[in-house]
Structures are given as C-alpha cells and as structure tokens.
C-alpha atoms as a PDB file:
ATOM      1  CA  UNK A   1       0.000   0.000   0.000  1.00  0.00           C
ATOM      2  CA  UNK A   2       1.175   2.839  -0.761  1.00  0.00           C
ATOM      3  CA  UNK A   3       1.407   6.238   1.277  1.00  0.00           C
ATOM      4  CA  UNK A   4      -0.912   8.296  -0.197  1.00  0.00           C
ATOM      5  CA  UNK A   5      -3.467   5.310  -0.226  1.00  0.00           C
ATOM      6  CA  UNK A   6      -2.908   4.735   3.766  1.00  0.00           C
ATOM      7  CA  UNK A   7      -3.951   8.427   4.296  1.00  0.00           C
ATOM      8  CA  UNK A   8      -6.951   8.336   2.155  1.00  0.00           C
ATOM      9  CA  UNK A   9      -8.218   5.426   4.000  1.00  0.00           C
ATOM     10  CA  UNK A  10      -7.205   6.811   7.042  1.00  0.00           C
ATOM     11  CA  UNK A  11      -9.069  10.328   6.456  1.00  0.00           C
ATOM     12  CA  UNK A  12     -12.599   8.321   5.112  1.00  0.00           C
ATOM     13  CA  UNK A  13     -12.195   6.467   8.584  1.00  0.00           C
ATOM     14  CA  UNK A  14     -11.986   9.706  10.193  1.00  0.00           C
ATOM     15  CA  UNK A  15     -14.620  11.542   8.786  1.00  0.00           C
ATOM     16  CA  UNK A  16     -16.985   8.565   8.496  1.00  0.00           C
ATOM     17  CA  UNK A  17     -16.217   8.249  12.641  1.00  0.00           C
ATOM     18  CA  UNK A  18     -16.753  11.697  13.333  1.00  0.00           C
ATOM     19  CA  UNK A  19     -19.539  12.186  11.168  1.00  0.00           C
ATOM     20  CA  UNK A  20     -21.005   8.745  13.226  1.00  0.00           C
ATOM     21  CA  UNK A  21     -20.235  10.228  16.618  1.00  0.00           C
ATOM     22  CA  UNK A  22     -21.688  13.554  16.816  1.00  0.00           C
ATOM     23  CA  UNK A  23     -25.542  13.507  15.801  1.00  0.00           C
ATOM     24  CA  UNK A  24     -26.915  16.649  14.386  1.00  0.00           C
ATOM     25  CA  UNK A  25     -28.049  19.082  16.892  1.00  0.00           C
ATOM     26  CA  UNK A  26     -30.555  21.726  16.408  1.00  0.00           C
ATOM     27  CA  UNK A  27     -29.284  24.922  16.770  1.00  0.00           C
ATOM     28  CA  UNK A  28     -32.865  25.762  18.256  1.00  0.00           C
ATOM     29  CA  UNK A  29     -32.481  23.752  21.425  1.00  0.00           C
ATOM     30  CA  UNK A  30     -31.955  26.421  24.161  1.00  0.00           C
ATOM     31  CA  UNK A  31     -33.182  29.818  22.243  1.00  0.00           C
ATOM     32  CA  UNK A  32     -36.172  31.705  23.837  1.00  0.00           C
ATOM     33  CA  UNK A  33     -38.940  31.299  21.535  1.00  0.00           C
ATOM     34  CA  UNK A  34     -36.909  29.051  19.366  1.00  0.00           C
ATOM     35  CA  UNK A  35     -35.634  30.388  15.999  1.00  0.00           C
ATOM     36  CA  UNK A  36     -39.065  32.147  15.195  1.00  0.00           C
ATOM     37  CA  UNK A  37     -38.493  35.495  13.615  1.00  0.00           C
ATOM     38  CA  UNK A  38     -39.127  38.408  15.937  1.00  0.00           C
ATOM     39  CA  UNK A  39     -39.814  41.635  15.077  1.00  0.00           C
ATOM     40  CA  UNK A  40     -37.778  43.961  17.516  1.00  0.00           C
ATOM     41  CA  UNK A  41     -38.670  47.363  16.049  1.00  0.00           C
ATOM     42  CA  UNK A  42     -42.351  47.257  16.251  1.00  0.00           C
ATOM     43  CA  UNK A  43     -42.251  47.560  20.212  1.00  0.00           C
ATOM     44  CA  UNK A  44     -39.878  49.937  19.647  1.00  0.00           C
ATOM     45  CA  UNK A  45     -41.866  52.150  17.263  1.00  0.00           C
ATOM     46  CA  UNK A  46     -44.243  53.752  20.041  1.00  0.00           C
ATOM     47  CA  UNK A  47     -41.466  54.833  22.231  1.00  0.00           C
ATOM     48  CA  UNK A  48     -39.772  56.197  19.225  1.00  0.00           C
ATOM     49  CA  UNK A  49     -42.781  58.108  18.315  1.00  0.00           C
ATOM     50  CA  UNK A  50     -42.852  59.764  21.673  1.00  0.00           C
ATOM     51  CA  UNK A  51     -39.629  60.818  22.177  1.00  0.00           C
ATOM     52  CA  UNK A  52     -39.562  62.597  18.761  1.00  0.00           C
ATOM     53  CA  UNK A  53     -42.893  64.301  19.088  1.00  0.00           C
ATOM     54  CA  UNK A  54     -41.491  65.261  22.858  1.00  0.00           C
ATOM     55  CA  UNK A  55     -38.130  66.595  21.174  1.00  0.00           C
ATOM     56  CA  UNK A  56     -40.399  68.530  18.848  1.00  0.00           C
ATOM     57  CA  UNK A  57     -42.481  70.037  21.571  1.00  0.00           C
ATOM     58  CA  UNK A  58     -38.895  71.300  23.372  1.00  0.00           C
ATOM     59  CA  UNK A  59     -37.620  72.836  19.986  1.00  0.00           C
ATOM     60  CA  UNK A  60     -41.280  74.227  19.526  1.00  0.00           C
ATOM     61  CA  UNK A  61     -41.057  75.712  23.274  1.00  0.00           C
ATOM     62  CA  UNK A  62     -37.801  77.387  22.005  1.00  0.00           C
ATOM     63  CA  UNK A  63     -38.769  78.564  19.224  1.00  0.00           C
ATOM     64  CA  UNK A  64     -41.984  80.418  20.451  1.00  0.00           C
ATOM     65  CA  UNK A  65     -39.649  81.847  22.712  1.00  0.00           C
ATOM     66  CA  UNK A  66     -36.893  82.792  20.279  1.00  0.00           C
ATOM     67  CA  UNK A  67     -39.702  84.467  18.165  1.00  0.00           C
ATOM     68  CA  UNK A  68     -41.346  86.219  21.153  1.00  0.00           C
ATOM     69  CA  UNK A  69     -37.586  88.024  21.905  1.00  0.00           C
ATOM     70  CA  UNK A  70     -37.670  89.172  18.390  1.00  0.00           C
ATOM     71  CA  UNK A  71     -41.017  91.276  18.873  1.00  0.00           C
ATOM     72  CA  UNK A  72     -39.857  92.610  21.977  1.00  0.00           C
ATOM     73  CA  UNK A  73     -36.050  93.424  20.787  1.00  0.00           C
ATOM     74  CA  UNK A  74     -37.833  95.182  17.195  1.00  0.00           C
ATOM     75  CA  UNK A  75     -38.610  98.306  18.820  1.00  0.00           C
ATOM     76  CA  UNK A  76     -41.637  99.202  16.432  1.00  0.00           C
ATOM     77  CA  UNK A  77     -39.817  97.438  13.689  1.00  0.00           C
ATOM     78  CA  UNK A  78     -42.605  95.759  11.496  1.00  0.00           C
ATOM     79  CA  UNK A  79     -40.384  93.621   9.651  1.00  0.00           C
ATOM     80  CA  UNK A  80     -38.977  92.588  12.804  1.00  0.00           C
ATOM     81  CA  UNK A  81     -41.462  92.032  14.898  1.00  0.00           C
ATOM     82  CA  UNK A  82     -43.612  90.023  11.405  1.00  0.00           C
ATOM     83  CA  UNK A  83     -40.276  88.057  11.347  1.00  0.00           C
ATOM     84  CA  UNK A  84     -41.094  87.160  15.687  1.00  0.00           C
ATOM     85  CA  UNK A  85     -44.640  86.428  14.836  1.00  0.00           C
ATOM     86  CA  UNK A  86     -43.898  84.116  11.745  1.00  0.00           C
ATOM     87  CA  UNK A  87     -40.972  82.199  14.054  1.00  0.00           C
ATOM     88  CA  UNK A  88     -44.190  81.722  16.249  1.00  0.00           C
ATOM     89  CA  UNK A  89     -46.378  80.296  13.644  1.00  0.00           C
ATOM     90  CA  UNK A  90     -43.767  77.567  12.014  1.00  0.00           C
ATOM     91  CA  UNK A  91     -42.668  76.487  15.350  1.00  0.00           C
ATOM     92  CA  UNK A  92     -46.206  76.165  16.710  1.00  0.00           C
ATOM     93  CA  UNK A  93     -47.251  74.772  12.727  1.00  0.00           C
ATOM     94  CA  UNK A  94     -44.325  72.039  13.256  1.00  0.00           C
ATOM     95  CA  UNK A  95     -45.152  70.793  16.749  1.00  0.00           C
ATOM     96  CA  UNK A  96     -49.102  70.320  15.387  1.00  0.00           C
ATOM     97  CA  UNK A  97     -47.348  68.669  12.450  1.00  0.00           C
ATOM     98  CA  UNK A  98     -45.447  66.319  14.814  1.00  0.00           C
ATOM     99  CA  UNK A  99     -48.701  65.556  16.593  1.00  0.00           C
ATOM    100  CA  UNK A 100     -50.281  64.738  13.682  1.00  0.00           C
ATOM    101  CA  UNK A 101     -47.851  62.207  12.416  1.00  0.00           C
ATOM    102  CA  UNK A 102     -47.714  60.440  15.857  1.00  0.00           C
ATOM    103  CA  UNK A 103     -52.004  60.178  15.609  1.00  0.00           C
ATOM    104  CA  UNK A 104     -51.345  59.138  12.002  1.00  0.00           C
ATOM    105  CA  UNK A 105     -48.907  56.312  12.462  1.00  0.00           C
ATOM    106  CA  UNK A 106     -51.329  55.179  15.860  1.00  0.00           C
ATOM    107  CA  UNK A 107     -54.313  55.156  13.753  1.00  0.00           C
ATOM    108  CA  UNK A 108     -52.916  53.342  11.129  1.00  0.00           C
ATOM    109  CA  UNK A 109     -51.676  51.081  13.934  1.00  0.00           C
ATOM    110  CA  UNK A 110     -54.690  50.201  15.220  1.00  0.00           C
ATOM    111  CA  UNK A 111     -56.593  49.508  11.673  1.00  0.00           C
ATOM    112  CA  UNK A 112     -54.028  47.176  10.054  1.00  0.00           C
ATOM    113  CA  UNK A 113     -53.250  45.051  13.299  1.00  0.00           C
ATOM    114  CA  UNK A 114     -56.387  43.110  12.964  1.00  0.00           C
ATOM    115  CA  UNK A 115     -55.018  41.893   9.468  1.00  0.00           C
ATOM    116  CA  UNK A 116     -52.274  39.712  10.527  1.00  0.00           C
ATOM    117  CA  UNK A 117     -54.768  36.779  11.552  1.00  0.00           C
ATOM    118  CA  UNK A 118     -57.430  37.311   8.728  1.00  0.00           C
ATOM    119  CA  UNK A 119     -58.385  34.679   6.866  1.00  0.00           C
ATOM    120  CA  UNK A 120     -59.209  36.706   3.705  1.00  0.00           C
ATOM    121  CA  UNK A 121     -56.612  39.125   4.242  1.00  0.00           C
ATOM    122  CA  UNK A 122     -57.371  40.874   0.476  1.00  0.00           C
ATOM    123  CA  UNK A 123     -60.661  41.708   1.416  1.00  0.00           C
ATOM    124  CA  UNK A 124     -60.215  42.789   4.735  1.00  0.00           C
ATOM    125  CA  UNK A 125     -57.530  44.630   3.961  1.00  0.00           C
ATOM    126  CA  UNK A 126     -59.957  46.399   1.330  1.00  0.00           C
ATOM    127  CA  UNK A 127     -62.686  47.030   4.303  1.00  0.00           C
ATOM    128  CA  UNK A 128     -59.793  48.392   6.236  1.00  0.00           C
ATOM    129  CA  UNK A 129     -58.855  50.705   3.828  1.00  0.00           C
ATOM    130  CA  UNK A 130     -62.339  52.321   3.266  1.00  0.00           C
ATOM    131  CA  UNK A 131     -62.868  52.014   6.762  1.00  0.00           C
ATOM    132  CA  UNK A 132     -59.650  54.678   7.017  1.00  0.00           C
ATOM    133  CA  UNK A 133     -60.466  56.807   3.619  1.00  0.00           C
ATOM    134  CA  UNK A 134     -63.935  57.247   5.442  1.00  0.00           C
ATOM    135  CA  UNK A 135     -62.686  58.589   8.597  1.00  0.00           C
ATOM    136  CA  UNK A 136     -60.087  60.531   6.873  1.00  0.00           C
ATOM    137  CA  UNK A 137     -62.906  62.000   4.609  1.00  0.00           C
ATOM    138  CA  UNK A 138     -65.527  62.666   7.680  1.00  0.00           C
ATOM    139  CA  UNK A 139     -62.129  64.679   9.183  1.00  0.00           C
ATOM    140  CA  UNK A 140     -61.450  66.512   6.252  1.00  0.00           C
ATOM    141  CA  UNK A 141     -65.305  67.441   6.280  1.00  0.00           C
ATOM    142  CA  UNK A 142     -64.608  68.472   9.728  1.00  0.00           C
ATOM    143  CA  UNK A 143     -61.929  70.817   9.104  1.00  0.00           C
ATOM    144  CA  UNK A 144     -63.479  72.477   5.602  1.00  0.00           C
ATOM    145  CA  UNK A 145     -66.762  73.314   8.126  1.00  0.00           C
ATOM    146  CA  UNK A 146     -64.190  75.394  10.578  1.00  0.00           C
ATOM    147  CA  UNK A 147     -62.055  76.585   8.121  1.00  0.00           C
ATOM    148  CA  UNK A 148     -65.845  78.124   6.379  1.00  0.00           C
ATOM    149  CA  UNK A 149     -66.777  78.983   9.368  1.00  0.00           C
ATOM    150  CA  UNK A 150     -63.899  81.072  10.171  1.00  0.00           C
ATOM    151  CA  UNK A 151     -63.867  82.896   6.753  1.00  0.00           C
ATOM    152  CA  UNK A 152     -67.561  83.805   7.759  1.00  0.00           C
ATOM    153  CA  UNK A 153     -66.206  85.476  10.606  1.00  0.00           C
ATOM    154  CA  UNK A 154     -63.570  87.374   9.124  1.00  0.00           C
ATOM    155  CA  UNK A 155     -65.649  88.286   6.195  1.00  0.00           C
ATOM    156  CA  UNK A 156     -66.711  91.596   7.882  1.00  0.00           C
ATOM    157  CA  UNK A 157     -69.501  91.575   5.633  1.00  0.00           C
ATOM    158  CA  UNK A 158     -67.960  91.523   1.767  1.00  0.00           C
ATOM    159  CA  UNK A 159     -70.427  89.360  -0.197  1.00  0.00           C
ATOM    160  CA  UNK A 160     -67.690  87.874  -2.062  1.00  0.00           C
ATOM    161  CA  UNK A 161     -66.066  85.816   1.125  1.00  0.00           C
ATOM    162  CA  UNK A 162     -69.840  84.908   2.921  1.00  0.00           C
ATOM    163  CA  UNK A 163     -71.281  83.234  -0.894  1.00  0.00           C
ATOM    164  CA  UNK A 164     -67.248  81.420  -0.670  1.00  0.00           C
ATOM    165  CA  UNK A 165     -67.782  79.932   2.497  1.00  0.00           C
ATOM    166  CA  UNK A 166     -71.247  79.396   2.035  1.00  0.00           C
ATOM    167  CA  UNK A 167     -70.905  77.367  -1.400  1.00  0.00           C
ATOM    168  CA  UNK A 168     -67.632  75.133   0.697  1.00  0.00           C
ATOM    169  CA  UNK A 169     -70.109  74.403   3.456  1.00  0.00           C
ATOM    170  CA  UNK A 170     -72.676  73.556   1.110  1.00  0.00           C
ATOM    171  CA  UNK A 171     -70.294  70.923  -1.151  1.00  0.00           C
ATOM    172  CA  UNK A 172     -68.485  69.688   1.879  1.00  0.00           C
ATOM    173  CA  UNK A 173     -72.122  68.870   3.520  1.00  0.00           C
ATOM    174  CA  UNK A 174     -73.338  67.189   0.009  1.00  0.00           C
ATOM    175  CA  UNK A 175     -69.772  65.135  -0.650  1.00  0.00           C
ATOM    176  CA  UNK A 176     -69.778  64.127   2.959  1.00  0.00           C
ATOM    177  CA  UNK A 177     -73.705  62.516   2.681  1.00  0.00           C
ATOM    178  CA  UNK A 178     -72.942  60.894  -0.748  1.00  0.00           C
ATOM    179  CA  UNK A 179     -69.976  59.170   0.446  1.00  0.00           C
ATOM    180  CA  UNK A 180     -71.164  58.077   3.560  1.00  0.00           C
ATOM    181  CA  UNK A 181     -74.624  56.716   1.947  1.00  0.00           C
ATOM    182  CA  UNK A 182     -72.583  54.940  -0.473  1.00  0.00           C
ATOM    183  CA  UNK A 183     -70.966  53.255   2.286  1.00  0.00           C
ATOM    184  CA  UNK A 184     -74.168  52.685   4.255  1.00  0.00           C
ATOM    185  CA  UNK A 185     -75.522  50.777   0.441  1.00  0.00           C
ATOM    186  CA  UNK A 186     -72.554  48.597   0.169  1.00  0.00           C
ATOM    187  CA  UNK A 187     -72.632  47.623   3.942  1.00  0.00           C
ATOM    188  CA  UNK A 188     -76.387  47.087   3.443  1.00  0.00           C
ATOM    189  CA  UNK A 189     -76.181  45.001  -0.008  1.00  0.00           C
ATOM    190  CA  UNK A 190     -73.584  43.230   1.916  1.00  0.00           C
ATOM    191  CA  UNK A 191     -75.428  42.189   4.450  1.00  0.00           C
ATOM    192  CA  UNK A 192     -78.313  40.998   2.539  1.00  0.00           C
ATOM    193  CA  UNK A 193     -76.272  37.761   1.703  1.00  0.00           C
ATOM    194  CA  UNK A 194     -77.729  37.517  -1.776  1.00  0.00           C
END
C-alpha cells in the first residue's frame, strides 16, 4: 500500500467516525422562543414616536420663545417684529405637524393590526382601507366646516367671502352625505347575503 493510499483510507475512517459520533443538533435547542423570527422594532416604534414628538415640543417651546424676543427686541420694527410672529407660527405649525404624524402612524396602527390573523386578508384589507379613507374624509369634512366657518367670521360683511364659504359648506355637507350613503348601500347590499 502505498502512502498516499494509507492516508486516504485513514481520512474516510476519520470523517466517516466523526460524522457517526456527533448527531446533528438543532441549533434551536436552548433559544427563547426558538428560531421564530421576531420583530424587535415594532415595540420599539411607540417609544420612538414619543420621544420625537417630545423633542419637537422642546424645539417648539424654544422657538416660540426665540420668536417672542424678536417682537420685543424690534422696537416698532414691522419687519422685525412680522419676522417674531412668523418664528411663532412655524414652530407652533411644526409641533401640530409632529402631533399629527404620531395620531397618524397610531391610527394606522390600530386599523391594520387586525389583518395579521385574517383569513381573507385581500378583502379585509380592502374594508380596512375604506374604513380609514372614510374617517379621513368625515375629518377633512370636519376641518373644511371650521375653516368656512372662520372665513364667515372674518368676512366683515364683503359678499364675495360669505357666498365662498357658504358654497364650501354647502359641497363639503353634500360630498360628505354621498360618500357616507354609499358606504351605508354597500354595507347594506352586503349584508343581505344575496
């Protein structure tokens, strides 16, 4: 026999003996909840959210109070002091933009969780989503009314400004009823189980 013959049979011995010995283990055994997948940013997300909307709050605070100094310190300065007053208004405008985004992300939240179990997740995920467009749409509604409302206010009395808000109160009242009666038909066909 020659040399490189012996170790040849000698390494197939070795690796069929060590292959023989040591059984396959699953790398499993011992891991909290096994090898499952877990999601670590989604607990994360909410904490997130708050600490950026509380950062924005602090830099709003400062803000405010930055512009405020510049109305004081313009000494009957109009550019001045409008340069103070619009300070005010983006750092106030950011803070309700942060707010917003937190209830955005939150509402979203809550209306796609019940999705992860559904047995037809297409169509839920379709009810879901007009569930969302609706409330969206009944907010939007909302805000138009103010926003009329407040033109009225400010209208001191010019007929151009009071038929305005009078013709966006009017459409926002008739889109609002046609999309929530279409709504009511489809949940009503729906139900019929025809």
């Amino acid at each position: 026999m020659t040399l490189s013959a012996l170790f040849t049979r000698l390494f197939s011995l070795l690796a069929t003996t060590a292959l023989a010995a040591a059984p396959a283990q699953d790398p499993c055994v011992g891991v909290p909840g096994g090898c499952a997948p877990v999601n670590m940013i989604t607990p994360l997300i909410p904490v997130i959210g708050s600490l950026l909307v509380g950062l924005a709050g602090g830099g709003a605070v400062l803000f405010v109070v930055i512009g405020g100094i510049q109305m004081i310190l313009s000494a009957g300065d109009d550019g001045a002091g409008n340069k103070g007053k619009m300070s005010m208004i983006y750092a106030l405008g950011g803070f309700m933009l942060a707010l917003a985004s937190q209830a955005i992300v939150t509402f979203v939240h809550t209306r796609v969780s019940p999705l992860a179990g559904a047995s037809t997740p297409h169509l839920d995920f379709m009810a879901v989503a007009v569930s969302a467009v609706l409330s969206l749409l009944n907010v939007a509604f909302i805000g138009i009314v103010i926003y009329a409302a407040i033109l009225l206010v400010i209208a001191w009395g010019k007929q151009d400004a009071y038929h305005k808000s009078m013709n966006m109160i009017l459409w926002a009242i008739i889109g609002t009823l046609i999309i929530n009666a279409a709504n009511a038909i489809v949940h009503a066909v729906l139900n019929l189980g025809l």
